[in-house]
Protein backbone atom coordinates (compact mmCIF):
# COMPACT_ATOMS: atom_id res chain seq x y z
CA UNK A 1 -63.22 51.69 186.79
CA UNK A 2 -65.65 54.47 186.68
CA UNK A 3 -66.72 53.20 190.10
CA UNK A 4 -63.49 52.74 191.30
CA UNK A 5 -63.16 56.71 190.74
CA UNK A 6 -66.42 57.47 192.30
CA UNK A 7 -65.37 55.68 195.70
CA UNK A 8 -62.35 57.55 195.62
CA UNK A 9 -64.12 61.11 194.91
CA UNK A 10 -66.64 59.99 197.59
CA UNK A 11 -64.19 58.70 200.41
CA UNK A 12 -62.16 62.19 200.10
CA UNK A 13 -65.80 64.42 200.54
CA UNK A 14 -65.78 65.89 196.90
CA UNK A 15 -68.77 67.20 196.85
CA UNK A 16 -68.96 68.84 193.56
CA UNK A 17 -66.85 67.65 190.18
CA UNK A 18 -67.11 66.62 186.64
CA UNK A 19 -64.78 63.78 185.66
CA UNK A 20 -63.28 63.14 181.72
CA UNK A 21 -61.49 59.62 180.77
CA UNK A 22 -60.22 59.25 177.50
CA UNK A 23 -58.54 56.24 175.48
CA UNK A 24 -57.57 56.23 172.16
CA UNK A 25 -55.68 53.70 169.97
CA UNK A 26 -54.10 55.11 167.04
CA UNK A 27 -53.22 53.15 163.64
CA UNK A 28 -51.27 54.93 161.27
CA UNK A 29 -49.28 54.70 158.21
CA UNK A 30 -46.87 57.08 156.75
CA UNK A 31 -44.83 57.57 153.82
CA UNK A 32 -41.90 60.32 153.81
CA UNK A 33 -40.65 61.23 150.35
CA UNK A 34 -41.70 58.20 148.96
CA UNK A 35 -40.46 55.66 151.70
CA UNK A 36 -42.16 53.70 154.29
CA UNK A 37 -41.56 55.39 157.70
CA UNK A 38 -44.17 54.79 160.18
CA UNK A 39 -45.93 51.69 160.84
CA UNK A 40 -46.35 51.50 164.58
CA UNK A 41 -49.62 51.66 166.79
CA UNK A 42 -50.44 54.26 169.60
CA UNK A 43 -52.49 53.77 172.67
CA UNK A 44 -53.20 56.71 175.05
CA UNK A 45 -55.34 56.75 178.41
CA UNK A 46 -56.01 59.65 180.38
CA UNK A 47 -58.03 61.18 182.87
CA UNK A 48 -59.16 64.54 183.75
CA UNK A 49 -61.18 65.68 187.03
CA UNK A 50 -62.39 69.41 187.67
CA UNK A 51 -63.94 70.15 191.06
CA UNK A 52 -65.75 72.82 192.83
CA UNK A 53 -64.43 73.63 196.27
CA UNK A 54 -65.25 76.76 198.20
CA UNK A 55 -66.92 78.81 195.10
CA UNK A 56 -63.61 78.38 192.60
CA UNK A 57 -62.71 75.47 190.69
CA UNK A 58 -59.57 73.98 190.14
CA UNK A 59 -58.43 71.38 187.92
CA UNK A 60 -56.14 68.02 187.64
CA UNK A 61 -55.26 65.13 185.16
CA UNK A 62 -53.18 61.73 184.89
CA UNK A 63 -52.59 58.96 182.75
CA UNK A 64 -52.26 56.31 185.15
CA UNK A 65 -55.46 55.87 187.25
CA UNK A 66 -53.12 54.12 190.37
CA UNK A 67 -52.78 58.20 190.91
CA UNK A 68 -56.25 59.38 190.72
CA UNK A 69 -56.01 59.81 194.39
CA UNK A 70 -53.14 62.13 194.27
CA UNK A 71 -55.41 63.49 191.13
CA UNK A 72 -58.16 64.27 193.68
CA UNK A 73 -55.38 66.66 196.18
CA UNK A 74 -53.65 67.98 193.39
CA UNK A 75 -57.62 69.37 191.81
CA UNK A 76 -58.10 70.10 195.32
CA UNK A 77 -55.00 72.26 196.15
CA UNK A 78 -54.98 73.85 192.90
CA UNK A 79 -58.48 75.19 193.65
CA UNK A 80 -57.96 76.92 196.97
CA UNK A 81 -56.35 79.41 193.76
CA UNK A 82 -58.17 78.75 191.13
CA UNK A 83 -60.92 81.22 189.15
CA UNK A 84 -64.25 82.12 191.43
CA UNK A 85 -66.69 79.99 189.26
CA UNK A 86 -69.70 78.01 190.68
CA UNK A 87 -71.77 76.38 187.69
CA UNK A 88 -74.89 73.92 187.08
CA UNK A 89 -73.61 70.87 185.74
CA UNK A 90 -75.80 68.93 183.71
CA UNK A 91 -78.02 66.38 184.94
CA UNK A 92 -78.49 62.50 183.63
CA UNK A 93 -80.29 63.19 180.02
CA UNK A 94 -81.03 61.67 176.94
CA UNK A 95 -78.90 61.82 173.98
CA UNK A 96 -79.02 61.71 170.09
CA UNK A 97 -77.57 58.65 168.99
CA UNK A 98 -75.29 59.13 165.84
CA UNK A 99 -73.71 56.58 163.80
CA UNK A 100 -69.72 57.33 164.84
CA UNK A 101 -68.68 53.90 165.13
CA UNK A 102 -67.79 52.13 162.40
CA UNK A 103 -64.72 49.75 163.77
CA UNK A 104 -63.64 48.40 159.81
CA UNK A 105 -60.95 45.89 159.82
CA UNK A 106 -57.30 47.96 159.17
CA UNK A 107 -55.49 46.20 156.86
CA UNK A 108 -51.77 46.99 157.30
CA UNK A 109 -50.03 45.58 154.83
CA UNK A 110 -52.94 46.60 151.90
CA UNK A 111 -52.11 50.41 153.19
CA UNK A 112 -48.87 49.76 152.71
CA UNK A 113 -49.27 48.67 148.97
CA UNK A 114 -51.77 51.25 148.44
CA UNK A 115 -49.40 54.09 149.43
CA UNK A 116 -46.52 52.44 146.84
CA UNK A 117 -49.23 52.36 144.38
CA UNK A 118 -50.08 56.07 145.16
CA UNK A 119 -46.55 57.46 144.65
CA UNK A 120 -45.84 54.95 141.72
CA UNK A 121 -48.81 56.61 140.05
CA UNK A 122 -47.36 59.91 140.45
CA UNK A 123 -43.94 59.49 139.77
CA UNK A 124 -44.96 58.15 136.28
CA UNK A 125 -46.74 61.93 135.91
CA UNK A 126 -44.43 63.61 137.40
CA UNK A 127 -40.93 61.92 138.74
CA UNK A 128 -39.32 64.97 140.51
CA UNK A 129 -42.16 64.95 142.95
CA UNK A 130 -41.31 64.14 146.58
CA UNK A 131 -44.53 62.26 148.60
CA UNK A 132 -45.71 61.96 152.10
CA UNK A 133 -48.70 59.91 152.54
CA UNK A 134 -50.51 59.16 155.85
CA UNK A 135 -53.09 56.76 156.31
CA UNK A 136 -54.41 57.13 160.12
CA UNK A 137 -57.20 54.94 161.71
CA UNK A 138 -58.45 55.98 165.42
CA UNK A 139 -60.68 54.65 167.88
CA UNK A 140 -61.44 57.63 170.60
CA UNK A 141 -63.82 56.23 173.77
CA UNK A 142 -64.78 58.95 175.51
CA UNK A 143 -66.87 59.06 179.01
CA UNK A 144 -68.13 61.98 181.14
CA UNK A 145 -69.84 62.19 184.66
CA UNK A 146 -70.30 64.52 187.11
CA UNK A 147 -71.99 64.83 190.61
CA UNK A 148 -75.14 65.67 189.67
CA UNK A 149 -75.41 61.99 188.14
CA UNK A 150 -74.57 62.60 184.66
CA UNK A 151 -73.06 59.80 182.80
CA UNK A 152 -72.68 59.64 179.26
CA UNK A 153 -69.97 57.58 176.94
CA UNK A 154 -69.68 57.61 173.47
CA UNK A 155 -66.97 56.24 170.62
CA UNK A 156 -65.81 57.43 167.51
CA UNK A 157 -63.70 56.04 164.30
CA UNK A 158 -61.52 58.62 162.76
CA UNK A 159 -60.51 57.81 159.39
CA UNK A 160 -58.04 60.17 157.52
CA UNK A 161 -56.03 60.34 154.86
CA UNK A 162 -53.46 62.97 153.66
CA UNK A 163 -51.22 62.99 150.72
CA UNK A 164 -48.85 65.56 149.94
CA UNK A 165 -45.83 66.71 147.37
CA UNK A 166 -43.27 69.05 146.84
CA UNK A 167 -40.91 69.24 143.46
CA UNK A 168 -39.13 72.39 142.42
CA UNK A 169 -40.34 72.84 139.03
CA UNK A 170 -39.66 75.53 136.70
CA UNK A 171 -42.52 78.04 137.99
CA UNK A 172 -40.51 77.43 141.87
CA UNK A 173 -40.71 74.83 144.13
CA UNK A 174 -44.40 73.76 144.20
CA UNK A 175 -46.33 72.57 147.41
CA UNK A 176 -49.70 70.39 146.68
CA UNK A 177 -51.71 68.65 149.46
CA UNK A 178 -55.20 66.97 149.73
CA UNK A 179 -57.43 65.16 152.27
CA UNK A 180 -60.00 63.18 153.33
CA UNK A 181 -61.51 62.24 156.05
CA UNK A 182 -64.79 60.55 157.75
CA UNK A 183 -65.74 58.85 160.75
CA UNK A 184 -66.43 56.10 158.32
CA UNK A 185 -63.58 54.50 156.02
CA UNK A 186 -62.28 57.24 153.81
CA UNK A 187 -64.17 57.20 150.92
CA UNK A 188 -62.40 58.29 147.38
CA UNK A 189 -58.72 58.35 147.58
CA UNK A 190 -58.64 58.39 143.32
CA UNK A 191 -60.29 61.99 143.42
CA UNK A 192 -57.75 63.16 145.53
CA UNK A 193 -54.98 61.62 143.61
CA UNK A 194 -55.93 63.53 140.92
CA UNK A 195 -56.60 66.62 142.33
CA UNK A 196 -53.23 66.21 143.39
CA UNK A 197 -51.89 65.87 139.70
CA UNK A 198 -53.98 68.09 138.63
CA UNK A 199 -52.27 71.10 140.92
CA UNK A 200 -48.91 69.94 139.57
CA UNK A 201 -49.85 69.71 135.81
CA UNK A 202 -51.21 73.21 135.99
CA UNK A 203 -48.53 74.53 137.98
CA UNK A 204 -45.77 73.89 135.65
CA UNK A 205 -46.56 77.24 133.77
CA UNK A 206 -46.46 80.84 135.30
CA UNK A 207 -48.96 84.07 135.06
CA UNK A 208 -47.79 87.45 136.02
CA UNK A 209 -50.43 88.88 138.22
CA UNK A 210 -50.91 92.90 138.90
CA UNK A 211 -50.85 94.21 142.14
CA UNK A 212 -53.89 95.40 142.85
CA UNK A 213 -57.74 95.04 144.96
CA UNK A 214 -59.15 91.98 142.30
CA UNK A 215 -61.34 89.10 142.65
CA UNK A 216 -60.31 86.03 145.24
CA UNK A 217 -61.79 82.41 144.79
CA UNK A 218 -60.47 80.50 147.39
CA UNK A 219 -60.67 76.51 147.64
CA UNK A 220 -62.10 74.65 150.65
CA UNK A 221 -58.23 73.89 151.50
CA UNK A 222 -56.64 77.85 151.33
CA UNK A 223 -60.06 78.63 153.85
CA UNK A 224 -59.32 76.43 156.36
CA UNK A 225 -56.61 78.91 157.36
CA UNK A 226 -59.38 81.39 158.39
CA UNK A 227 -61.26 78.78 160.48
CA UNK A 228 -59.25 79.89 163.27
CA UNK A 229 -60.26 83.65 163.21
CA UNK A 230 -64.33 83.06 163.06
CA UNK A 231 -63.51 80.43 166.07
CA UNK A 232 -61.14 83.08 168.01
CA UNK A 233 -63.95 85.71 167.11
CA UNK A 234 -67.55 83.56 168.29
CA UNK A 235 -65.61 82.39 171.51
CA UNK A 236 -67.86 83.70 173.87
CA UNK A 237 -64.72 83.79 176.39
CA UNK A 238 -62.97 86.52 174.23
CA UNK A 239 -66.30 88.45 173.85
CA UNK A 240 -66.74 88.34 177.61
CA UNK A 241 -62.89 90.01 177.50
CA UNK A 242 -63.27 92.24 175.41
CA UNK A 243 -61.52 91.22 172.92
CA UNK A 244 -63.66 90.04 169.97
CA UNK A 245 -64.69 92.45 167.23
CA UNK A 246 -68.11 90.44 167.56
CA UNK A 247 -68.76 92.02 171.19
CA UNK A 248 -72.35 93.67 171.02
CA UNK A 249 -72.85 92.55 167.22
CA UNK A 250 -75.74 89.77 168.03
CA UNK A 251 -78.40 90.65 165.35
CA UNK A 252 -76.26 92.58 163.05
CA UNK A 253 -74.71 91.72 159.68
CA UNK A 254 -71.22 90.72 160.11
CA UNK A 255 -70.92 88.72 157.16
CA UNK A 256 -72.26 88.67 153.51
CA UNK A 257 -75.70 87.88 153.22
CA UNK A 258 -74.60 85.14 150.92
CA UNK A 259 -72.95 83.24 154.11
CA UNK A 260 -74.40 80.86 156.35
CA UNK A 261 -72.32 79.08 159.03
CA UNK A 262 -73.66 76.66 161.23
CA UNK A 263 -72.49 74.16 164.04
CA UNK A 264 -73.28 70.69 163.06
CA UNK A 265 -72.11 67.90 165.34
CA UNK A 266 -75.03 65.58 163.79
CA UNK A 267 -73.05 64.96 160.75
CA UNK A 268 -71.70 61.93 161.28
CA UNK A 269 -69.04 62.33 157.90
CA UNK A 270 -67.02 65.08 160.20
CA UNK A 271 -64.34 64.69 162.78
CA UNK A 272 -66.03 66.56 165.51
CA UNK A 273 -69.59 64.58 165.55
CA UNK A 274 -70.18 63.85 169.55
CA UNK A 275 -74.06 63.56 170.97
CA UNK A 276 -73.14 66.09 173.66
CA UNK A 277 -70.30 68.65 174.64
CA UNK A 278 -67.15 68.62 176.86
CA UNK A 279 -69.36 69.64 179.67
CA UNK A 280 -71.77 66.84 179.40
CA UNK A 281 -74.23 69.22 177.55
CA UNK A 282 -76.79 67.79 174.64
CA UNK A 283 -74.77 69.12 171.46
CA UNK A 284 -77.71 70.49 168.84
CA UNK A 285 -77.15 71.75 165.45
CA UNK A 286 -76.29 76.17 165.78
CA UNK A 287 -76.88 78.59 163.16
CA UNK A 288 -74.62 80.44 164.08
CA UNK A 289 -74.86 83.38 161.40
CA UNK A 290 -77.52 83.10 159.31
CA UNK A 291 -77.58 85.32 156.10
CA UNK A 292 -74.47 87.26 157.01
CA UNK A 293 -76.16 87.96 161.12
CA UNK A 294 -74.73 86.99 163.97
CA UNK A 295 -77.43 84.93 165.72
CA UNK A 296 -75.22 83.25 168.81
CA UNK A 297 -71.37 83.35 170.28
CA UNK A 298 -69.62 79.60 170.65
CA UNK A 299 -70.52 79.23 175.20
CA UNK A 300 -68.97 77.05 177.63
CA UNK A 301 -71.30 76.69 180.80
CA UNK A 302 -68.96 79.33 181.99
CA UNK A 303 -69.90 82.19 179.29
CA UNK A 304 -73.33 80.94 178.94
CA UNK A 305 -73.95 81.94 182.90
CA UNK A 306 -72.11 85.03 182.62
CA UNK A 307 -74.58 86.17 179.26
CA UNK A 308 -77.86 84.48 180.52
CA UNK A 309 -78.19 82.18 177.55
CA UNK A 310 -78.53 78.61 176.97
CA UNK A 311 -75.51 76.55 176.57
CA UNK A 312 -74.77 76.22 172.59
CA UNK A 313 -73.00 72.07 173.42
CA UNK A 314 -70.19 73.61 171.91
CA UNK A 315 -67.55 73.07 175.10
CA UNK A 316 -64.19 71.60 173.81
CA UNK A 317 -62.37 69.76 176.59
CA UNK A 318 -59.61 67.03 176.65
CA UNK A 319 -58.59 65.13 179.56
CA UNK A 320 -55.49 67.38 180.59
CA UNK A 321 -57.28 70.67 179.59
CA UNK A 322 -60.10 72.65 181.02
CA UNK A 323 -63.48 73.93 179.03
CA UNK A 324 -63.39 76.26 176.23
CA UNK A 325 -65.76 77.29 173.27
CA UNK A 326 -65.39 76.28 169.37
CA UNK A 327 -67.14 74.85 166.60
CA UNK A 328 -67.66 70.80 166.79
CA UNK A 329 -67.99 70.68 163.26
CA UNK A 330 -68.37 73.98 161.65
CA UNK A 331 -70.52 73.80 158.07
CA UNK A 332 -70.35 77.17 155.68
CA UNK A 333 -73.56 76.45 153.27
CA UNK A 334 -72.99 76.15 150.11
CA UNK A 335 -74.42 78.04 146.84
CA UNK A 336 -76.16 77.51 144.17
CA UNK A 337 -73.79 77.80 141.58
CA UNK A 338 -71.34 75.13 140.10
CA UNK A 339 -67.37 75.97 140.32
CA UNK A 340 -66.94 76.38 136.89
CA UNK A 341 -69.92 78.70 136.38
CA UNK A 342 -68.10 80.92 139.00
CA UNK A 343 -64.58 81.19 137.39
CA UNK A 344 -66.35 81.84 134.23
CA UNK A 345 -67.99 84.91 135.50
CA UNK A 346 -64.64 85.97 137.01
CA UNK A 347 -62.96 88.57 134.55
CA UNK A 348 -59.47 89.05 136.15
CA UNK A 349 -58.80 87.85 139.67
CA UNK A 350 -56.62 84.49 141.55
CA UNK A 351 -57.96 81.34 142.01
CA UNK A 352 -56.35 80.24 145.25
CA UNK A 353 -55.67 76.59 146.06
CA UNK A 354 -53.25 76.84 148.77
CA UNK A 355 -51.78 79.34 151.75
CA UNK A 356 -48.55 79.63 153.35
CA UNK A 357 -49.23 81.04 156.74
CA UNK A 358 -52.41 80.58 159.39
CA UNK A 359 -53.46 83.97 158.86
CA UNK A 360 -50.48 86.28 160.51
CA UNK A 361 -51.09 89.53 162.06
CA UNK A 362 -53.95 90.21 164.66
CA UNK A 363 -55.92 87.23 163.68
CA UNK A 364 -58.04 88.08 166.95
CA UNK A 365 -58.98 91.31 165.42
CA UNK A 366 -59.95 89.56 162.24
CA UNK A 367 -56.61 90.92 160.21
CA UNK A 368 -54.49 87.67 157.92
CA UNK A 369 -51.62 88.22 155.45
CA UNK A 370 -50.52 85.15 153.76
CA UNK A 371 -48.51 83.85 151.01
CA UNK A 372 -50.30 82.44 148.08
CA UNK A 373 -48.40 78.87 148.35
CA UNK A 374 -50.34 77.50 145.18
CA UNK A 375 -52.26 79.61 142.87
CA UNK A 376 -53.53 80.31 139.54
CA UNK A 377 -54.68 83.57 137.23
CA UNK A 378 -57.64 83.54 136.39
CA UNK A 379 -58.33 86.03 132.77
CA UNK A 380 -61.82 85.99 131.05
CA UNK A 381 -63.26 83.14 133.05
CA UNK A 382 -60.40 80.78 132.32
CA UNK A 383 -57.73 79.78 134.54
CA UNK A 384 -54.30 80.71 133.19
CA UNK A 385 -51.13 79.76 134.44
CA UNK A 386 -49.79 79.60 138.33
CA UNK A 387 -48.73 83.27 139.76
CA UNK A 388 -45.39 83.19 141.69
CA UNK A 389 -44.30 85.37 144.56
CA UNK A 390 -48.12 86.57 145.70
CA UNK A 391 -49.43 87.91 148.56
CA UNK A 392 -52.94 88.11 150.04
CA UNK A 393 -54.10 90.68 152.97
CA UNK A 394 -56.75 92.32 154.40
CA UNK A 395 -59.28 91.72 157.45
CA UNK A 396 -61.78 88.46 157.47
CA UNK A 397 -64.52 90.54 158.36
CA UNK A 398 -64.59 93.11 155.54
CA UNK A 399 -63.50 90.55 153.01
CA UNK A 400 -66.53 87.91 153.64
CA UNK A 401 -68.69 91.02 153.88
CA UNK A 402 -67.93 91.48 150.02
CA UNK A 403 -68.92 87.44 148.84
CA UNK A 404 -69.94 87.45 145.03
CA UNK A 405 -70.11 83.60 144.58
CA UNK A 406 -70.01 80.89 146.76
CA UNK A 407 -70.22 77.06 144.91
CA UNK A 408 -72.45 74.51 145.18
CA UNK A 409 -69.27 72.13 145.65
CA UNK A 410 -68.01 71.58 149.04
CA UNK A 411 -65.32 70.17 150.74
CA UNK A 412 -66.26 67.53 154.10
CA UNK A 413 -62.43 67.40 156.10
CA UNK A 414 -61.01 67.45 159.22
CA UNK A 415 -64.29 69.03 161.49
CA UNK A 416 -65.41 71.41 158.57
CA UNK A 417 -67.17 71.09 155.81
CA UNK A 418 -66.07 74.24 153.21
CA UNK A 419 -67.01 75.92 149.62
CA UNK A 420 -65.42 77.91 147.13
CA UNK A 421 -65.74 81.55 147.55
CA UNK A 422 -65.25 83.88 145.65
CA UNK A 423 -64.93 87.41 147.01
CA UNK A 424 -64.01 90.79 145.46
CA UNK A 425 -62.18 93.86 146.03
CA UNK A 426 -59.33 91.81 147.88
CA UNK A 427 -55.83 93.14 148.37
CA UNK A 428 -53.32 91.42 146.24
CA UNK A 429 -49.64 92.06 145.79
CA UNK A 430 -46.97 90.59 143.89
CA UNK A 431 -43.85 91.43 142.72
C-alpha cells in the first residue's frame, strides 16, 4: 500500500509531503451498573497526508485509501490557503527500539467472568454501589514517511482497565474510580479493587473542614486534572502566541525545587511510548523542568524553527489532525518519602482523592477551581472522615511553587506517571 500511495503522490508532482496511516483494532469490555453492555470489536483505518506547495502547507485525510487521490487535490487546494510554513522534514534515521508489542491472547469470555467477579466482590462490601467496569485491549500500527525518504512504522498494545462506582451513602452520593494501564497486560487489578473499597469504606463518615489557606495532598488521580495546564503552558505554539505564562521563563524557577518533570517516551509501561514523534522525529527522554526550572517548551518542527532549537520528538499528530506539541508520556519524579510519613507530618489540611471539574477558569493562565469529588480531613497526621461540599482554587503555578512533600509512591496510568503531593497554603472553602 505504502507504494501504492507513493505512485500516486509521484504521478500528481507532489514534491514535498509527509504521509500518516493509522489502523487500530479495538477489544473492549464494559460493564454499566453492574450489567454486561459492550462486547463488540472496533477496527479503524485512516490516512493523513500534509504537503508543501508554494511556501504554505495544507492538509487532508480519509479512511478509505480508493480516495487518496482525491486526498492528494483536496491537501493540494486547501494549501493554496493554508499557513506560510516551509520546514525540514526528517531524513531516513535510526530508531530506539522499545518493547510496545506485546499481542497477549484476549480472552473474552474470562473478562467477562472477571468483571461479574469484580462487582460480586463489591456488592458483598457494599450493595448500594452502582459499577462500570471496562476492560479495553488495542493494537495501534502506526507508519510515517515523507519525501525526504523517511520511513518508519511502529506498533503498540494498549492495555487498560477502569473500574468505577457511585452509591449515595449517608455522607452524599459518593464517586470512586481507579485505573490501570500498560502497554503490557494490565498488571494488578486486586490493588485497585481495593483501593476502590477502600474510598467507599472511608467515605461513609463525614469531617467538617474550615474554610481557610491549609495543607493539600493530592493523589496521582485528583492531579491528572492539572496535566492539561503544564501541557497548555510548555506548548511552544502558545508561547510563540503569546499566550503562555511560561513565555521568556527558560532558566527560571517556575516550580518548586522539589519538582522534576520529564518527557519519557522510553518507558515502555505508559500509553504514549513511540521511538519517534508525529513528525517522524527520534523521540528522546526531556527534562523538561528540572528542580523547579524551566529547561525546554514541548516543539513541533514548526515552533522549533521559529525559536532556533532542536526538535524535543514531542509532535502529537493523528491521521485527520495536523502537528501540535505535548508530553508523550509525562513523568513527575517522585520523593523520598513514603505516603504515610507525609500525612503524618500533616497537622490540619485535605487529603484529596478525587476532582470534579478539569480545572475551570483560565486554565491557560494557570488558574483551576474544582470541586473536591472525594476527599478526606486530615487532623494530627491521621486521616479523619470524608469532607462534603469542598472547594479547591487557586493558580497551578503558585501552588506547585509551595510543594512540602512529594511521595516516593507513584502512580503509572494513562501517558503519566504521578505522585502524591502535598502542597501548602492552598485555598480551601467549604460550606
Amino acid at each position: 500500500m505504502k507504494r501504492k500511495l507513493l505512485d500516486i503522490l509521484s504521478k500528481k508532482n507532489v514534491k514535498k509531503f509527509d504521509l500518516v496511516i493509522e489502523r487500530e483494532n479495538v477489544y473492549p469490555i464494559s460493564f454499566e451498573q453492574n450489567e454486561l453492555k459492550v462486547l463488540q470489536n472496533k477496527n479503524a483505518y485512516g490516512i493523513g497526508l500534509r504537503i508543501f506547495e508554494g511556501g504554505r502547507v495544507g492538509y487532508s485525510s480519509t479512511n478509505d485509501i480508493t480516495t487518496f487521490q482525491d486526498v492528494v487535490d483536496y491537501a493540494r487546494e486547501s494549501a493554496k490557503y493554508g499557513k506560510e510554513l516551509d520546514l525540514n522534514l526528517p531524513e531516513d534515521t535510526e530508531f530506539t527500539d522499545l518493547p510496545i508489542y506485546n499481542d497477549i491472547f484476549w480472552d473474552e469470555k474470562g473478562w467477562v467472568n472477571k468483571g461479574k467477579e469484580i462487582i460480586r466482590k463489591i456488592e458483598s462490601v457494599s450493595k448500594e454501589v452502582k459499577i462500570d467496569i471496562d476492560f479495553t485491549k488495542g493494537v495501534y500500527d502506526v507508519e510515517l514517511l515523507n519525501s525526504e525518504g523517511f520511513y518508519g512504522r511502529y506498533k503498540k498494545t494498549v492495555y487498560a482497565f477502569t473500574i468505577s462506582g457511585f452509591a449515595v451513602l449517608d455522607s452524599g452520593f459518593t464517586f470512586v474510580f481507579d485505573v490501570e494501564s500498560s502497554t503490557k497486560l494490565f498488571g494488578d487489578i486486586d490493588r485497585a479493587i481495593d483501593s476502590i473499597l477502600e474510598k467507599l469504606e472511608r467515605a461513609k463518615t463525614t469531617s467538617a473542614v474550615k474554610s481557610g489557606n491549609m495543607t493539600v495532598l493530592f493523589s496521582p488521580i485528583a492531579l491528572l486534572s492539572f496535566v492539561r495546564i503544564i501541557s497548555l503552558g510548555l506548548d511552544a505554539n502558545n508561547v510563540k502566541r503569546g499566550i503562555s505564562p511560561l513565555k521568556d521563563k527558560i532558566g527560571e524557577r517556575i516550580l518548586s525545587s522539589k519538582l522534576t518533570i520529564q518527557d519519557n517516551p522510553y518507558d515502555f509501561e505508559l500509553l504514549g511510548a513511540k521511538p519517534f514523534d508525529g513528525e517522524g522525529v527520534k523521540t528522546r527522554i526531556n527534562t523538561v523542568i528540572e528542580n523547579g526550572v524551566l529547561n525546554t517548551y514541548l516543539h513541533t518542527l514548526e515552533t522549533a524553527k521559529y525559536f532556533n532549537v532542536e526538535p524535543t520528538g514531542t509532535s502529537q499528530r493523528s491521521y485527520n489532525s495536523m502537528p501540535s506539541s505535548g508530553f508523550n508520556s509525562m513523568v513527575i519524579k517522585s520523593g523520598e518519602k513514603s505516603l504515610e510519613e507525609i500525612i503524618e507530618d500533616i497537622d490540619y489540611g485535605i487529603f484529596v482523592e478525587e476532582v470534579i471539574g478539569g480545572g475551570q477558569s483560565n486554565i491557560l493562565r494557570g488558574d483551576y477551581s474544582v470541586n473536591v469529588g472525594l476527599g478526606f480531613l486530615i487532623e494530627n497526621g491521621e486521616i479523619k472522615g470524608r469532607v462534603r461540599d469542598t472547594m479547591i482554587a487557586g493558580n497551578f503555578y503558585d501552588d506547585l511553587s509551595r510543594v512540602i512533600d512529594i511521595s516516593k509512591e507513584s502512580k503509572k496510568f494513562l501517558n503519566v506517571e504521578v505522585p502524591y503531593i502535598a502542597v501548602e497554603g492552598v485555598s480551601v472553602t467549604s460550606k
